[in-house]
PDB file of N, CA and C in Angstrom:
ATOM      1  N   UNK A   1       0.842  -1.171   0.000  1.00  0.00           N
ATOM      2  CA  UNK A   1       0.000   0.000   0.000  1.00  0.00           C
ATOM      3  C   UNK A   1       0.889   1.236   0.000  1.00  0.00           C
ATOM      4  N   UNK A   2       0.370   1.937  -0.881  1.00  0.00           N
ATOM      5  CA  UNK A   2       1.202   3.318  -0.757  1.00  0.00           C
ATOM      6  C   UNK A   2       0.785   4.480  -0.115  1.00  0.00           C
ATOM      7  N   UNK A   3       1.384   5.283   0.396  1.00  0.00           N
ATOM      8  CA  UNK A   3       0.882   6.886   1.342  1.00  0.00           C
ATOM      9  C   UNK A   3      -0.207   7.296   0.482  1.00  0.00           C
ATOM     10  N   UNK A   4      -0.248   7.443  -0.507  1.00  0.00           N
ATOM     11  CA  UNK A   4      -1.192   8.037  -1.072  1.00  0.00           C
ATOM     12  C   UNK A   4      -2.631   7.567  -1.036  1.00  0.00           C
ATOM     13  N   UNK A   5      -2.451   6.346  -1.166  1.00  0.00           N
ATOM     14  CA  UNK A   5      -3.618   5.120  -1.321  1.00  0.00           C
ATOM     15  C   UNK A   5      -4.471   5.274  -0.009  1.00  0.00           C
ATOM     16  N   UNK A   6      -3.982   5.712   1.239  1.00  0.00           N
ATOM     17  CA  UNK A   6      -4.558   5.970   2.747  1.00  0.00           C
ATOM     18  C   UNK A   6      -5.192   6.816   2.658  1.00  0.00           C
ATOM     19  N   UNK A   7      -5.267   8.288   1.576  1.00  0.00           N
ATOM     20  CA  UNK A   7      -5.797   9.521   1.879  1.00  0.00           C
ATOM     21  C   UNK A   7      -7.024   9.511   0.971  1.00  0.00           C
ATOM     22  N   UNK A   8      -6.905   8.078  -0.439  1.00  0.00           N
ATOM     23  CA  UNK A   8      -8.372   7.925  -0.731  1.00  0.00           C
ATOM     24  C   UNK A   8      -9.168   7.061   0.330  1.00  0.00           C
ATOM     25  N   UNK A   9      -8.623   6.189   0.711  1.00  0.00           N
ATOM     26  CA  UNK A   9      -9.521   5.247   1.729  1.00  0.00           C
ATOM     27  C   UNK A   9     -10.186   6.342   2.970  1.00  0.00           C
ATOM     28  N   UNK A  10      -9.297   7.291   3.546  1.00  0.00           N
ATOM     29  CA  UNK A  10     -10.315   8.111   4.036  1.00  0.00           C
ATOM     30  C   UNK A  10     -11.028   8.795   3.367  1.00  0.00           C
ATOM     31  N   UNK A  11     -11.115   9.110   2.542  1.00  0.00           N
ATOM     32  CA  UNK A  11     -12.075  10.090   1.651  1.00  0.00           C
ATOM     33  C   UNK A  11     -13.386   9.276   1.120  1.00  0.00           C
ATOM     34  N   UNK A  12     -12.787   8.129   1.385  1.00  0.00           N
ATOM     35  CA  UNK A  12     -14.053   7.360   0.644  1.00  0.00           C
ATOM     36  C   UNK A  12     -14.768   6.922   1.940  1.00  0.00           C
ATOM     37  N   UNK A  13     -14.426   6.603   3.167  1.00  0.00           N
ATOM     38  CA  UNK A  13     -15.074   6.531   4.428  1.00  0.00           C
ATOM     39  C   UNK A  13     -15.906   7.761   4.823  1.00  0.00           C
ATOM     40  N   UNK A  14     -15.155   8.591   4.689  1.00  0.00           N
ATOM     41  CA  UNK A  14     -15.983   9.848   4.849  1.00  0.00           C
ATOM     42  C   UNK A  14     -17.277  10.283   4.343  1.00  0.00           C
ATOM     43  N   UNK A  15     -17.179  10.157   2.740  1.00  0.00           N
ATOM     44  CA  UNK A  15     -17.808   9.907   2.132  1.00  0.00           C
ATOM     45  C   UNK A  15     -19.144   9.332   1.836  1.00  0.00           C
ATOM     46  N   UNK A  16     -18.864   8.046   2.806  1.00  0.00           N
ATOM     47  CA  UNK A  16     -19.933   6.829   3.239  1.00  0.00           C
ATOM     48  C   UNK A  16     -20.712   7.348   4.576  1.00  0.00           C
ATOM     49  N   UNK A  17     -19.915   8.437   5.449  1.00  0.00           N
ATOM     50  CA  UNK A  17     -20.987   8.687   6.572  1.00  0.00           C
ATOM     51  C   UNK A  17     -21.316   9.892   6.359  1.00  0.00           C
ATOM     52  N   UNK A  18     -22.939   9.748   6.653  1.00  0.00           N
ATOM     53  CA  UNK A  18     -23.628  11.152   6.806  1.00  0.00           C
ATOM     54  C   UNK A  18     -24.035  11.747   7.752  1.00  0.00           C
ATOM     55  N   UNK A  19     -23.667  12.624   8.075  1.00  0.00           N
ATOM     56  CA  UNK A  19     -24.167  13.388   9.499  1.00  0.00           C
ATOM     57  C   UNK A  19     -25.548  12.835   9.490  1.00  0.00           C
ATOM     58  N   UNK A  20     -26.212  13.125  10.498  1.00  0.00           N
ATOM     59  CA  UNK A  20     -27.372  13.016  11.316  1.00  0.00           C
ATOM     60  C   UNK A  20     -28.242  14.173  11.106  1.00  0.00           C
ATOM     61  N   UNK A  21     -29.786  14.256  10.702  1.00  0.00           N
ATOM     62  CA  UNK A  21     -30.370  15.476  10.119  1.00  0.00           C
ATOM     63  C   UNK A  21     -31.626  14.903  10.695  1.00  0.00           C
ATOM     64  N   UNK A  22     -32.609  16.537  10.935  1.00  0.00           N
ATOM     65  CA  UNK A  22     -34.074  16.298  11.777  1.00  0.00           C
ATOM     66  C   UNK A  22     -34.599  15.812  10.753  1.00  0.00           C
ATOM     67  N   UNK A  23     -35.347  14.527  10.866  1.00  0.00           N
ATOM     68  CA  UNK A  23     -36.534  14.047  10.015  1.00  0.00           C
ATOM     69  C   UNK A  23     -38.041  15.058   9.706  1.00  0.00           C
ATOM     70  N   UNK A  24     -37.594  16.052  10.523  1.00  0.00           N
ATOM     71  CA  UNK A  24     -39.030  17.427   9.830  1.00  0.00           C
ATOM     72  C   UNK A  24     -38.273  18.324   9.088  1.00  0.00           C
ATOM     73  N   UNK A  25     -37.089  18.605   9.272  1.00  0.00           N
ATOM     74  CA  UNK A  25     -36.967  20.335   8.540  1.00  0.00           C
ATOM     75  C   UNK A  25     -35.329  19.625   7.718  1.00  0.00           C
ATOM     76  N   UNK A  26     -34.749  18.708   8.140  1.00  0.00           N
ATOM     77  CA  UNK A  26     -33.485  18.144   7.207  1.00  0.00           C
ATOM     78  C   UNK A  26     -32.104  18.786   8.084  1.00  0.00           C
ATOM     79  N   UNK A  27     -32.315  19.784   8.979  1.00  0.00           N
ATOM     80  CA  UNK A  27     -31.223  20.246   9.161  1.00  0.00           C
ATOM     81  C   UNK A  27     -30.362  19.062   9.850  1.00  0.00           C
ATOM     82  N   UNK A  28     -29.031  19.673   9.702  1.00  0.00           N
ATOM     83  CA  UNK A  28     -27.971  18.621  10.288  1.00  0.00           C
ATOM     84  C   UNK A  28     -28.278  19.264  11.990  1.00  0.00           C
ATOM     85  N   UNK A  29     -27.628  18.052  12.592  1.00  0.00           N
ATOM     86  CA  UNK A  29     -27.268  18.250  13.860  1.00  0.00           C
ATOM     87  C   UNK A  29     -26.009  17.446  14.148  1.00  0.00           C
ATOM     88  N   UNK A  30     -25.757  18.118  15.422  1.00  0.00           N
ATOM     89  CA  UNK A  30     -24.659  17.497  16.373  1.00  0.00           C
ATOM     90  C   UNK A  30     -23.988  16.476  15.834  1.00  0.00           C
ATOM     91  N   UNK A  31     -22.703  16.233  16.105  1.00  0.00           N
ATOM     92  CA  UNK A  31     -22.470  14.906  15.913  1.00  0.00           C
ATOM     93  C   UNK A  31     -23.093  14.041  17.525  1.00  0.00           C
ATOM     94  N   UNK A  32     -23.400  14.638  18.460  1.00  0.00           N
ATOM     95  CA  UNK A  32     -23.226  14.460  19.661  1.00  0.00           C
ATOM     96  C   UNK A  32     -24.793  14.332  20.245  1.00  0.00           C
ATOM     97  N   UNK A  33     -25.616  14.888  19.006  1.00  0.00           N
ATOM     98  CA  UNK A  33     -26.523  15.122  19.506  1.00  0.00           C
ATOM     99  C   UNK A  33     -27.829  14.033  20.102  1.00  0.00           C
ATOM    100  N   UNK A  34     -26.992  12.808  19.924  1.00  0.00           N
ATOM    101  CA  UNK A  34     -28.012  11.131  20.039  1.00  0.00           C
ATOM    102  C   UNK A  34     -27.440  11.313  21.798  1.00  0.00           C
ATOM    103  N   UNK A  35     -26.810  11.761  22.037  1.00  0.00           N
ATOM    104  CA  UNK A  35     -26.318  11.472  23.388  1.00  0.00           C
ATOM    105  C   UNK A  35     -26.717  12.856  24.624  1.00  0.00           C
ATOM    106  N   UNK A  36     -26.776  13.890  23.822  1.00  0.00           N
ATOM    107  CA  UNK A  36     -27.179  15.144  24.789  1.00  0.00           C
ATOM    108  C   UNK A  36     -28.478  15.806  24.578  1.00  0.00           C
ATOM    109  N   UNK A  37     -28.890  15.177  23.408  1.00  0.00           N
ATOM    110  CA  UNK A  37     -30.093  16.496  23.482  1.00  0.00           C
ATOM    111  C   UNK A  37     -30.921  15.623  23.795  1.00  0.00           C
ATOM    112  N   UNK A  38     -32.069  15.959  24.437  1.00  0.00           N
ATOM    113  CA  UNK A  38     -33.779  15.222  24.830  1.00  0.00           C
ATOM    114  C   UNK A  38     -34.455  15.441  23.646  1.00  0.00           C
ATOM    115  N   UNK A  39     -34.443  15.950  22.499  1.00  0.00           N
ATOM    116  CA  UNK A  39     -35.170  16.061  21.453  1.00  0.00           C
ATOM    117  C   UNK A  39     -34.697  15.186  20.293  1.00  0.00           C
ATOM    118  N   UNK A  40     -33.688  14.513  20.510  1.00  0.00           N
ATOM    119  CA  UNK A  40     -33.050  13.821  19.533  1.00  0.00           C
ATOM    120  C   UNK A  40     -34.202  12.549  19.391  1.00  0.00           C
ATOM    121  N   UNK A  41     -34.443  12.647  17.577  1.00  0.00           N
ATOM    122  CA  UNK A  41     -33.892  12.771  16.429  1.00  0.00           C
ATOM    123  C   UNK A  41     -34.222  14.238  15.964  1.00  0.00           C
ATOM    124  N   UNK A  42     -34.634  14.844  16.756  1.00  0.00           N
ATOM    125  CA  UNK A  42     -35.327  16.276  15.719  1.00  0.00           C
ATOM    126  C   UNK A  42     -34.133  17.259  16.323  1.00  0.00           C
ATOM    127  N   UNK A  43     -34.442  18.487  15.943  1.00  0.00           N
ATOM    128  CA  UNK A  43     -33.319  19.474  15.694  1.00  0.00           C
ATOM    129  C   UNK A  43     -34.157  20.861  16.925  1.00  0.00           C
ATOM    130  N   UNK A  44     -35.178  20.628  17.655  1.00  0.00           N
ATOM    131  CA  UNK A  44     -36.165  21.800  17.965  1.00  0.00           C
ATOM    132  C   UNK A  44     -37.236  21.151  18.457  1.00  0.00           C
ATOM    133  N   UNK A  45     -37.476  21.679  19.236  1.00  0.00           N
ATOM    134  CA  UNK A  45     -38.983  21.218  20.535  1.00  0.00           C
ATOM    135  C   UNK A  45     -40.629  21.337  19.088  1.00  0.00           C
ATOM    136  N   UNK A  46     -40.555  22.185  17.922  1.00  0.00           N
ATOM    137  CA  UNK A  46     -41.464  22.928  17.347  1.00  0.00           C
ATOM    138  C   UNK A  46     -41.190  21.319  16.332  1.00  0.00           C
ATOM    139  N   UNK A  47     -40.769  21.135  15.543  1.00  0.00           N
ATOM    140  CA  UNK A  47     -40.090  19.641  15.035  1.00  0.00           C
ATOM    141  C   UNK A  47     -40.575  18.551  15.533  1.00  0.00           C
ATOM    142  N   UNK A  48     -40.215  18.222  16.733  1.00  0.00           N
ATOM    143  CA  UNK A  48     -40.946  17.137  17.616  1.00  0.00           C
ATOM    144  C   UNK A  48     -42.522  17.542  17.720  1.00  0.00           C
ATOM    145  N   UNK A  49     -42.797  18.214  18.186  1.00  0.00           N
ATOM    146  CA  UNK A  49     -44.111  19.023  17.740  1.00  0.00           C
ATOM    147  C   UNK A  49     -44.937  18.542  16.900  1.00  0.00           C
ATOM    148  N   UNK A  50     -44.328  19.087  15.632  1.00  0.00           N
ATOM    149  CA  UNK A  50     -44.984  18.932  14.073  1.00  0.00           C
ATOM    150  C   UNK A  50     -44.939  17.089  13.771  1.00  0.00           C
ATOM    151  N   UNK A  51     -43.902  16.334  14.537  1.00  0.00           N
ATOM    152  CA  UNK A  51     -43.883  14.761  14.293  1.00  0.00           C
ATOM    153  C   UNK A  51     -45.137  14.611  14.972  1.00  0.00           C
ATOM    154  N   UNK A  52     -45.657  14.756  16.362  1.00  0.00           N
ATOM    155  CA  UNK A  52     -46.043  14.294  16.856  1.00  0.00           C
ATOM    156  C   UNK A  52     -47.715  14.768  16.620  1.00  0.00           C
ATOM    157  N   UNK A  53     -47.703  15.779  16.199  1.00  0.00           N
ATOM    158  CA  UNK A  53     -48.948  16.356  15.644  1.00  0.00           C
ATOM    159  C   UNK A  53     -49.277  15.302  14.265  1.00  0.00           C
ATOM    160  N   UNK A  54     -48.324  15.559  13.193  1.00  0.00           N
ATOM    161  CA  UNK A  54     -48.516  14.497  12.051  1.00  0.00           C
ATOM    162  C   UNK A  54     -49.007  12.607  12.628  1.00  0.00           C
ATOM    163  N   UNK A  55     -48.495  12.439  13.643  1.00  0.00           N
ATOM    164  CA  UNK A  55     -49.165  11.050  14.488  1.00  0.00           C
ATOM    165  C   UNK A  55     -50.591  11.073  14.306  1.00  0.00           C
ATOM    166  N   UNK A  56     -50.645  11.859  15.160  1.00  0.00           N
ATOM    167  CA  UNK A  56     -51.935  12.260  15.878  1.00  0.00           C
ATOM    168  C   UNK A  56     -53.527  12.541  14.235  1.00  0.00           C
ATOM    169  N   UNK A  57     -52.894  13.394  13.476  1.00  0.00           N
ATOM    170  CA  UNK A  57     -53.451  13.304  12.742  1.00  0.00           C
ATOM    171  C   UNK A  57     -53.518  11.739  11.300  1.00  0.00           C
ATOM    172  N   UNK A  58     -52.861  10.350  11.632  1.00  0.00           N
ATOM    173  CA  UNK A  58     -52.737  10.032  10.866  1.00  0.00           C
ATOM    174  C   UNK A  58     -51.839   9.645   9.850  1.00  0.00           C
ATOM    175  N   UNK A  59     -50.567  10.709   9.570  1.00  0.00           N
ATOM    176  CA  UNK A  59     -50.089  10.860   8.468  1.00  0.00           C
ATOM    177  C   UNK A  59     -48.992   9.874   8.098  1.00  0.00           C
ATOM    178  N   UNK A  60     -48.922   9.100   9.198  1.00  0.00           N
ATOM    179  CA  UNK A  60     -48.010   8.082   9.799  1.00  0.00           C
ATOM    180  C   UNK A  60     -48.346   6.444  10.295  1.00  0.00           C
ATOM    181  N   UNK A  61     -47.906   5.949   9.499  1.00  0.00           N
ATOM    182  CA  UNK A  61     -48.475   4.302   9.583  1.00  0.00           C
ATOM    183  C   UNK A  61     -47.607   3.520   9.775  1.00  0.00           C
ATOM    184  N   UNK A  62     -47.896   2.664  10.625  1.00  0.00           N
ATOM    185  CA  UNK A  62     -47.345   1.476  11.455  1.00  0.00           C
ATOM    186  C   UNK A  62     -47.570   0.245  10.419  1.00  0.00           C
ATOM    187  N   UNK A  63     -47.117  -0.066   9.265  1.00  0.00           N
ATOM    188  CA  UNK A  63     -47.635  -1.019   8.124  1.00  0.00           C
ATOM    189  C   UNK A  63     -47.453  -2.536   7.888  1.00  0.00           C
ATOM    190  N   UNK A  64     -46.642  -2.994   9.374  1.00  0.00           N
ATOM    191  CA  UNK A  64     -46.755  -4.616   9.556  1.00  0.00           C
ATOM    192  C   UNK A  64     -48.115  -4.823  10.647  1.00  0.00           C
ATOM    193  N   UNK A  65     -49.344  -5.460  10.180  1.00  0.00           N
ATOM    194  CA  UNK A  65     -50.294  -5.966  10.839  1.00  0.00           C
ATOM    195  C   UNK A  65     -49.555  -6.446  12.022  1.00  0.00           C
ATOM    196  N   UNK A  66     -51.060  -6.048  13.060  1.00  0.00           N
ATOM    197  CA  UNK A  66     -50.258  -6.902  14.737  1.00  0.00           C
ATOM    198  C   UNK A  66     -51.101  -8.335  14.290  1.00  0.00           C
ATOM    199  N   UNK A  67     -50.337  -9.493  14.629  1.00  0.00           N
ATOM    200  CA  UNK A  67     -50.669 -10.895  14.831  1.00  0.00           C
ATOM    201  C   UNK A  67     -50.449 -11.509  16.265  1.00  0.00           C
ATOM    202  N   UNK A  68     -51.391 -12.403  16.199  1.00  0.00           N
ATOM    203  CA  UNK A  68     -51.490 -13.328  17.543  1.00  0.00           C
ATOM    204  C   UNK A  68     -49.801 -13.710  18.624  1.00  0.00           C
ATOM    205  N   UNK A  69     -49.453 -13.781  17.468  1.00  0.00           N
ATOM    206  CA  UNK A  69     -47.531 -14.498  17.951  1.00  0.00           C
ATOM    207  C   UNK A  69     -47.204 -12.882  19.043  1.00  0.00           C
ATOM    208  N   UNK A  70     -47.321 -11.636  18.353  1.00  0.00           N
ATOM    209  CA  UNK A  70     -47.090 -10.730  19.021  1.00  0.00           C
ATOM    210  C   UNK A  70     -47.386 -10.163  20.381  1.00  0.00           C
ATOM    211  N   UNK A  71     -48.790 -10.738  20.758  1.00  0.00           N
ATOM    212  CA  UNK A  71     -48.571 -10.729  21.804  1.00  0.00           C
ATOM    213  C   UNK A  71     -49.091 -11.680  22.558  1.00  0.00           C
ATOM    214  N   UNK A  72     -48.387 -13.137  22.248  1.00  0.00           N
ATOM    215  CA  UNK A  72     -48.067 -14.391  23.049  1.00  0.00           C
ATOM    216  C   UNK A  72     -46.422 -13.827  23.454  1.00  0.00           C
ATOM    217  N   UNK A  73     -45.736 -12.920  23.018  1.00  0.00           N
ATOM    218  CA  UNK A  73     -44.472 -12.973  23.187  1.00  0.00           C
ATOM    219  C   UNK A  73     -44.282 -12.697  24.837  1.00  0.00           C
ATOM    220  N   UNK A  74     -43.822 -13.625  25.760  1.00  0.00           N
ATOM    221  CA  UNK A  74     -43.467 -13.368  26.882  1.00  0.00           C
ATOM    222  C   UNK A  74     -42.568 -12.430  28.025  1.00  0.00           C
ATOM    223  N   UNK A  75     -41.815 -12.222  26.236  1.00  0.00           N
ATOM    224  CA  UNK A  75     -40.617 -11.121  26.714  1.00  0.00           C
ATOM    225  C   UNK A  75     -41.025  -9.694  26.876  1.00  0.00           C
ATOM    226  N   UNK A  76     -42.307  -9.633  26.295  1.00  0.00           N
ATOM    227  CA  UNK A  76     -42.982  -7.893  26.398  1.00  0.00           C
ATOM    228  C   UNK A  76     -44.011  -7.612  27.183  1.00  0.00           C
ATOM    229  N   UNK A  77     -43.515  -7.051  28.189  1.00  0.00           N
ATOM    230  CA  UNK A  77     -44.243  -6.390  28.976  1.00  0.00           C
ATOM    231  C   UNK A  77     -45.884  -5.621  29.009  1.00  0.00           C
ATOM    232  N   UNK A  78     -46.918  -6.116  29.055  1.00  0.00           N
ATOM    233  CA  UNK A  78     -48.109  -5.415  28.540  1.00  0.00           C
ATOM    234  C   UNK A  78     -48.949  -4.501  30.006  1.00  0.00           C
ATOM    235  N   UNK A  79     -49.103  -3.436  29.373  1.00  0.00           N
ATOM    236  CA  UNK A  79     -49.813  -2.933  30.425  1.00  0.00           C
ATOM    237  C   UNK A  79     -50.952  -3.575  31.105  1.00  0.00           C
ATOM    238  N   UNK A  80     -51.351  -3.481  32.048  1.00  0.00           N
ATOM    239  CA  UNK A  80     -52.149  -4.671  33.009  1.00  0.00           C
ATOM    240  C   UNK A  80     -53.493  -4.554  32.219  1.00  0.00           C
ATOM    241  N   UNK A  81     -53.922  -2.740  31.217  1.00  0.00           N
ATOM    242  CA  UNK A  81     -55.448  -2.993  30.658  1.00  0.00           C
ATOM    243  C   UNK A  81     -55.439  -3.791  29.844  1.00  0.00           C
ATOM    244  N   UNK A  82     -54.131  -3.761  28.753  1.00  0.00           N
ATOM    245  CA  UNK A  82     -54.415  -4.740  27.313  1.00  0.00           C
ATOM    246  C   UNK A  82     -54.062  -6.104  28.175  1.00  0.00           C
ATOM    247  N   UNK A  83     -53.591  -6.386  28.967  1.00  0.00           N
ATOM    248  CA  UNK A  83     -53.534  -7.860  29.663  1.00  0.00           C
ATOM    249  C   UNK A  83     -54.858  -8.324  30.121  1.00  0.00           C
ATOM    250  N   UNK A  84     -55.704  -7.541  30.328  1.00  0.00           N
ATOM    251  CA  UNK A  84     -57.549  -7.712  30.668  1.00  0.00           C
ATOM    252  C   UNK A  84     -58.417  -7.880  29.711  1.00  0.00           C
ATOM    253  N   UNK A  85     -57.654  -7.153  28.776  1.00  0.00           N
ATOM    254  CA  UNK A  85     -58.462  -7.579  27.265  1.00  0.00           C
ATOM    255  C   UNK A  85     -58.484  -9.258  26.719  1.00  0.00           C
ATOM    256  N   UNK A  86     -57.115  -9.523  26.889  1.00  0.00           N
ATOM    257  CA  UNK A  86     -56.518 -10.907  26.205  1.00  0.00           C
ATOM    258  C   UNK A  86     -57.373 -11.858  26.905  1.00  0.00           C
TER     259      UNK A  86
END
């Protein structure tokens, strides 16, 4: 391997990672920001907001059907009402 050959292999690693960006508005954030901010993945309290509003209205789907196996699973914890249902 030659000196030179090291300064594409970083460039091409680099390359391959992308910062971290709010899923509402795109901006980048932190590199740091999975570890310090309480709003992480979003970039802004107004962001989390607008996700959680878009829920609420719909705009957002959960698109694997729940099946029986799911909650026979022993390992998940169910709140004691849906445990009254079953």
């Amino acid at each position: 391997m030659f000196p030179d050959d090291s300064v594409h292999l970083v460039d091409d690693v680099n390359a391959m990672i992308r910062p971290q960006t709010c899923p509402i508005c795109e901006k980048e954030l932190a590199a740091d920001a999975g570890l310090n901010s309480p709003l992480f993945p979003f970039c802004s309290q107004r962001c989390k907001d607008v996700d959680l509003y878009r829920w609420g209205e719909g705009k957002y789907q959960i698109v694997e059907p729940l099946k029986p196996e799911h909650l026979q699973n022993p390992d998940v914890d169910l709140p004691e009402e849906l445990e009254e249902l079953l």
